[in-house]
Protein backbone atom coordinates (compact mmCIF):
# COMPACT_ATOMS: atom_id res chain seq x y z
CA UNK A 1 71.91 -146.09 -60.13
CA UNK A 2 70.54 -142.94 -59.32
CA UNK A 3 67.67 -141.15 -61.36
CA UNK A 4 70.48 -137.95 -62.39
CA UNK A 5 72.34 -140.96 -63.92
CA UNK A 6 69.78 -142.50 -65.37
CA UNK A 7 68.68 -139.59 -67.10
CA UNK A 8 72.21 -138.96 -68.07
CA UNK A 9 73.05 -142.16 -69.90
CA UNK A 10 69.27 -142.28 -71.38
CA UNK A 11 69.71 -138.78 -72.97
CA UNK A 12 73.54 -139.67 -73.73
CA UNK A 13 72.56 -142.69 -75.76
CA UNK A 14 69.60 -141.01 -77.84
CA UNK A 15 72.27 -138.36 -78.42
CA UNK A 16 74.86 -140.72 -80.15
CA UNK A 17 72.61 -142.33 -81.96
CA UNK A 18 71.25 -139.05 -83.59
CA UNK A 19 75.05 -138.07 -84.09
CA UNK A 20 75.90 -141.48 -85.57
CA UNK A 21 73.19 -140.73 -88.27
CA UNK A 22 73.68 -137.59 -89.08
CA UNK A 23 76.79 -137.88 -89.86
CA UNK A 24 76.26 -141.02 -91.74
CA UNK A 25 73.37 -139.39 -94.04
CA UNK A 26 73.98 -135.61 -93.63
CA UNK A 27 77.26 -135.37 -93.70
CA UNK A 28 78.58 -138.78 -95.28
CA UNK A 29 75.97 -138.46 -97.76
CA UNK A 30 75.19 -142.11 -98.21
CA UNK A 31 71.98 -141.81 -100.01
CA UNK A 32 71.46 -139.14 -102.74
CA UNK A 33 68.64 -138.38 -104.56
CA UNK A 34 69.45 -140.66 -107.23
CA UNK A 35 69.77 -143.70 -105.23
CA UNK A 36 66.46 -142.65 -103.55
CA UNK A 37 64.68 -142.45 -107.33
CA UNK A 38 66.01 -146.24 -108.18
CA UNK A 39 63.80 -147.67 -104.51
CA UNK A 40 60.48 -145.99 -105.19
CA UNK A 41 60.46 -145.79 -109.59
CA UNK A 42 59.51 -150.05 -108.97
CA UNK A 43 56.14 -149.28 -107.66
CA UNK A 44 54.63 -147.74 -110.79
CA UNK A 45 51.25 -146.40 -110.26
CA UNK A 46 51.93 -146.68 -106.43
CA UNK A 47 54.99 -144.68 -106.27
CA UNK A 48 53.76 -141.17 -104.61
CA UNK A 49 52.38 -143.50 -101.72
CA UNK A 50 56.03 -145.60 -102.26
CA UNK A 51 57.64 -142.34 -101.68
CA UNK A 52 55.51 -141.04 -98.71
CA UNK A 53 56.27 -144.05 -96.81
CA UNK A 54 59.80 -144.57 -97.36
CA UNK A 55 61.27 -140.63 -97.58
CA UNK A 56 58.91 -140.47 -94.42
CA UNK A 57 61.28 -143.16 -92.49
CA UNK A 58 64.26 -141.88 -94.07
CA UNK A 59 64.00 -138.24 -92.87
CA UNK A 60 63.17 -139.74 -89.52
CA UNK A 61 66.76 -140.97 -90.18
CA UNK A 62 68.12 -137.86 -90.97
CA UNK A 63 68.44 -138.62 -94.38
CA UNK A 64 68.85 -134.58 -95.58
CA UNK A 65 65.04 -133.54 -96.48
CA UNK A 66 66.67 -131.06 -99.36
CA UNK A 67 67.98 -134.99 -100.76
CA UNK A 68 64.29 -136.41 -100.62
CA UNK A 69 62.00 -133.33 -102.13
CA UNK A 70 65.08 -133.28 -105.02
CA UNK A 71 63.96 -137.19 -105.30
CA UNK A 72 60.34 -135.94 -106.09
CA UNK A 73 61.12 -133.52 -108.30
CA UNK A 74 63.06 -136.07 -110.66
CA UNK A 75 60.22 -138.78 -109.98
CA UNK A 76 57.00 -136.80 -110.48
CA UNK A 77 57.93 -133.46 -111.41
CA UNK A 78 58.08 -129.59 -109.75
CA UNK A 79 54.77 -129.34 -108.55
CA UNK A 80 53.35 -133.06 -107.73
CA UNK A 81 57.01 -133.75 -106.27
CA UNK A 82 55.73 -130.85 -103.98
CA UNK A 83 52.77 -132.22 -102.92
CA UNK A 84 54.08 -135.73 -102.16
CA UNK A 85 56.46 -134.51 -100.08
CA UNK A 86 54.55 -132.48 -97.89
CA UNK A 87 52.60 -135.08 -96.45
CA UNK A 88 56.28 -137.34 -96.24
CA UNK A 89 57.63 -134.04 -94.17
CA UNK A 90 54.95 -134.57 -91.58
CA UNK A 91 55.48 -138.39 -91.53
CA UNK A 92 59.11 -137.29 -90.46
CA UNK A 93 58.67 -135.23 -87.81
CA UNK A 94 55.62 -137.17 -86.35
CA UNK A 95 57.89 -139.97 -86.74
CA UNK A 96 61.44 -138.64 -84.80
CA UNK A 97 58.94 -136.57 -82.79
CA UNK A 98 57.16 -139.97 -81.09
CA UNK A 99 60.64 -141.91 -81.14
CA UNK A 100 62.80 -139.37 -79.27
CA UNK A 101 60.13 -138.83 -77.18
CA UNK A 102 59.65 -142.60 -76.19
CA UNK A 103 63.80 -142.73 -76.05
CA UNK A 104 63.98 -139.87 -74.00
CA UNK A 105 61.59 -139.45 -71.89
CA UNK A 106 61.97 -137.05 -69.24
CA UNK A 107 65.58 -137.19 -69.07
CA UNK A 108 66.16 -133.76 -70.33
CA UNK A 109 64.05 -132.14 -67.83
CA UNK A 110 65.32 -134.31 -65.61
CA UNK A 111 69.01 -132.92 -66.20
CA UNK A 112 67.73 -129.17 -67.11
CA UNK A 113 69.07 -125.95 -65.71
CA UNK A 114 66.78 -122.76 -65.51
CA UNK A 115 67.41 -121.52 -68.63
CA UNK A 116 67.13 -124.81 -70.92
CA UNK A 117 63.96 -125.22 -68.93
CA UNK A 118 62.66 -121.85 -69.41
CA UNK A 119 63.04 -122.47 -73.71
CA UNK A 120 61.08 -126.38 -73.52
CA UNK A 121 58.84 -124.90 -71.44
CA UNK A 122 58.44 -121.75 -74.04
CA UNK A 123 58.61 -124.61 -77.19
CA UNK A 124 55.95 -126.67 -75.40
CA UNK A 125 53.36 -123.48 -74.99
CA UNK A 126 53.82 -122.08 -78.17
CA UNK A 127 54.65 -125.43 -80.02
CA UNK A 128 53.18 -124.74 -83.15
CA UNK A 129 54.88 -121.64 -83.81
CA UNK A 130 58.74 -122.64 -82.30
CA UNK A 131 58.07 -125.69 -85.67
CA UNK A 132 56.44 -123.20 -88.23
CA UNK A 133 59.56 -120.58 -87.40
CA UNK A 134 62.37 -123.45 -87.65
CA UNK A 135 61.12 -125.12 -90.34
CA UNK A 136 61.41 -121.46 -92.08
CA UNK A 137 64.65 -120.19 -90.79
CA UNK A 138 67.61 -120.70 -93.53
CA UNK A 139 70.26 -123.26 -92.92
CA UNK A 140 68.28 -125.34 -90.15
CA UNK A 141 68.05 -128.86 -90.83
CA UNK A 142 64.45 -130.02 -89.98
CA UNK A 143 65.19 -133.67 -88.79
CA UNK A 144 67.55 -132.80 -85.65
CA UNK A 145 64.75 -130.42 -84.75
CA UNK A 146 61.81 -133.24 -85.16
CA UNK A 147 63.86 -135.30 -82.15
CA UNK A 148 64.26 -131.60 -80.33
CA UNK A 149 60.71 -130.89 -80.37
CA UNK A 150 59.89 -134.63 -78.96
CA UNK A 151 62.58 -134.39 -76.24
CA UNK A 152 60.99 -130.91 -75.11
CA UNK A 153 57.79 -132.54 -74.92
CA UNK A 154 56.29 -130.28 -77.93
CA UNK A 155 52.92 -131.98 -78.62
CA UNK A 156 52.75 -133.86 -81.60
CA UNK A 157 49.91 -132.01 -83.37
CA UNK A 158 51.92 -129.04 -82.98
CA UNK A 159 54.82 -130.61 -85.03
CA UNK A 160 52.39 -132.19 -87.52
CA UNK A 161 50.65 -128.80 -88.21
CA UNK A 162 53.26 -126.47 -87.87
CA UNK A 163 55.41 -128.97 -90.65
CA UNK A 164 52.39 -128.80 -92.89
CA UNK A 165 51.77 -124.86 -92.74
CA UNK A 166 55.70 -124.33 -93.50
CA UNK A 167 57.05 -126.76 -95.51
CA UNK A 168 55.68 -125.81 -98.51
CA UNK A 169 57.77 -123.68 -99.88
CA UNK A 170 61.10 -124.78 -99.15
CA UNK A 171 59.70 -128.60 -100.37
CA UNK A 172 58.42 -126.98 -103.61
CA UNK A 173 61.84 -125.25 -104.20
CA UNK A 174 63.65 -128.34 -103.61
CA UNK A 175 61.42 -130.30 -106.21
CA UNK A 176 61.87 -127.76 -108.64
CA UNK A 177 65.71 -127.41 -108.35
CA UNK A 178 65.21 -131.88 -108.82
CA UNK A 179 63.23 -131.39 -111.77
CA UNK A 180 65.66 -129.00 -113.39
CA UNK A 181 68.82 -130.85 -112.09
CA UNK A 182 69.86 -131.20 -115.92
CA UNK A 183 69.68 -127.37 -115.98
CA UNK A 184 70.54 -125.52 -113.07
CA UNK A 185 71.26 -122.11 -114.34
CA UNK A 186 68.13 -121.99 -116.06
CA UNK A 187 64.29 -119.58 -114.81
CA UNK A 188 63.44 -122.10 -112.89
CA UNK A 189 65.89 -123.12 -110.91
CA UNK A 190 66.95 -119.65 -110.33
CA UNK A 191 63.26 -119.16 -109.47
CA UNK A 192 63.47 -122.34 -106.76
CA UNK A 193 66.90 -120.71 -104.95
CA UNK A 194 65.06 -117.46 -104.96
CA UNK A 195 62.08 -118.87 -103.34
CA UNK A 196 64.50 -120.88 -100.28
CA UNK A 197 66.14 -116.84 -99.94
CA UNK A 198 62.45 -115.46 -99.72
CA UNK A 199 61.51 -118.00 -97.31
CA UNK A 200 64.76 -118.08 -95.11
CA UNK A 201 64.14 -114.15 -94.39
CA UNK A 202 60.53 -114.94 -94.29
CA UNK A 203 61.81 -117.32 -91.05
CA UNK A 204 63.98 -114.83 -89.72
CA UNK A 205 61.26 -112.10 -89.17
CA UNK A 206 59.02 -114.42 -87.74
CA UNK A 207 61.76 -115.63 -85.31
CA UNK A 208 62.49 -112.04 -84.42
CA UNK A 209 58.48 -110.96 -83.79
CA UNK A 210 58.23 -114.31 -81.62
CA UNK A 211 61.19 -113.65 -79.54
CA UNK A 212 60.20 -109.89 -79.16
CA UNK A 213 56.34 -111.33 -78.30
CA UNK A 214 57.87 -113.60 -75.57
CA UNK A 215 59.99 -110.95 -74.22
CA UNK A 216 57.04 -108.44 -73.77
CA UNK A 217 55.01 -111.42 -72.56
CA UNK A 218 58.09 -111.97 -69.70
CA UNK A 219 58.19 -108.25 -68.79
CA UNK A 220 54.59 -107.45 -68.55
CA UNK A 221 54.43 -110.33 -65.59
CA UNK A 222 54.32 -108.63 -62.31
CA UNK A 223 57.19 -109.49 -60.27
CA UNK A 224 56.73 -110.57 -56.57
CA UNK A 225 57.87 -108.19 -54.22
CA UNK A 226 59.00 -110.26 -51.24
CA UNK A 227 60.04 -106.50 -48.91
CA UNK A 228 57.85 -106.14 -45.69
CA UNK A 229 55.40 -103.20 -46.43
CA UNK A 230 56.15 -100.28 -45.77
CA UNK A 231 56.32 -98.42 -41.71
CA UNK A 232 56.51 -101.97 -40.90
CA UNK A 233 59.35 -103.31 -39.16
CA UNK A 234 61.86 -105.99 -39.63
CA UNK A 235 60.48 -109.40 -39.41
CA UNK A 236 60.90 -111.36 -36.22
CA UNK A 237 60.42 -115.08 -35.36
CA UNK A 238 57.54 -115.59 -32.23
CA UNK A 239 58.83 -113.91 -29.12
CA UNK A 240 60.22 -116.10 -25.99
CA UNK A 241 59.22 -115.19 -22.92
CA UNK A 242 61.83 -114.01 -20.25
CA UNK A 243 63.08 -116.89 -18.08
């Protein structure tokens, strides 16, 4: 089997499997937040560690993270449901960082073209801000983007910091719409979709003045002029003497 093929069926695999469950949790909607409330409510004074672990591993699944900070809110509340899920968010991504990274490998470089190389290489020098701008951007599921970022060889403190800085406010938005699920027409509910608008335009801007940063970066790099100088004249291979 050649590498190429290798590669191929490495990165095909890893790619069916992420498929498989997102379409079994994201899309199926298997576990809701409900179901997730009834596993961690057992563990009584231990349930914000209960909850780390677990909604950790299940948004490493791609079990929706909208689903798991909605759990938090109905288990502990707007603002501690906030808090406990931050640190779960970075258990995710370090999580489906390191294991698409160990599945993967080098495959996708391996089977790369110049321009999919040209945006891992961009993700893997500014790493921290490709994570804080997803994690912001409206509409973008995190957990697919965990397993992206360990495929493009993004370092893991750059996913673990960048998930910290930006999480926040989406996470604390979710809890709140979970602690108000009974009432979701009322101030603060209203106040937790506001807050996802704010920070999905907050995303968009910053995805806009990276891109424009990268661009001027790209441009300002002086190009290699490969023409003979000038007066000289064409280039010639060594001479051969007459016979």
């Amino acid at each position: 089997m050649t590498p190429r093929r290798a590669a191929a069926l490495r990165l095909g695999g890893l790619s069916v499997g992420l498929v498989v469950l997102f379409a079994v949790f994201a899309v199926g909607g298997v576990l809701d937040q409900e179901r997730i409330r009834t596993w961690i409510d057992p563990a009584g004074v231990a349930a914000p560690i209960a909850y780390v672990l677990i909604a950790g591993v299940l948004g490493a699944v791609l079990v929706p993270g909208a689903a798991l900070s909605a759990a938090a809110g109905l288990l502990f509340g707007a603002v501690a449901g906030a808090l406990v899920s931050l640190p779960a968010a970075v258990l995710t991504a370090v999580l489906a960082r390191g294991a698409s990274a160990r599945a993967g490998g080098t495959s996708l470089d391996d089977l790369s073209g110049e321009r999919l190389l040209a945006i891992t290489a961009f993700a893997q020098r500014r790493g921290f801000s490709a994570v804080v701008v997803q994690r912001l951007l409206p509409a973008v599921p995190d957990g697919p983007f965990s397993h992206a970022f360990g495929l493009a060889g993004v370092r893991t403190r750059d996913v673990a910091l960048g998930t910290l800085v930006a999480s926040g406010p989406r996470a604390f938005s979710y809890a709140l719409l979970g602690a108000n699920a009974d009432d979701l027409t009322g101030p603060h509910a209203l106040f937790a979709v506001a807050l996802n608008v704010a920070t999905g335009v907050l995303g968009l801007v910053l995805a806009w003045l990276v891109l424009r940063r990268e661009r001027e970066r790209l441009a300002a790099q002086p190009t290699i002029d490969a023409s003979p100088p000038a007066g000289a004249g064409p280039a010639t291979g060594p001479s051969v003497p007459d016979a």
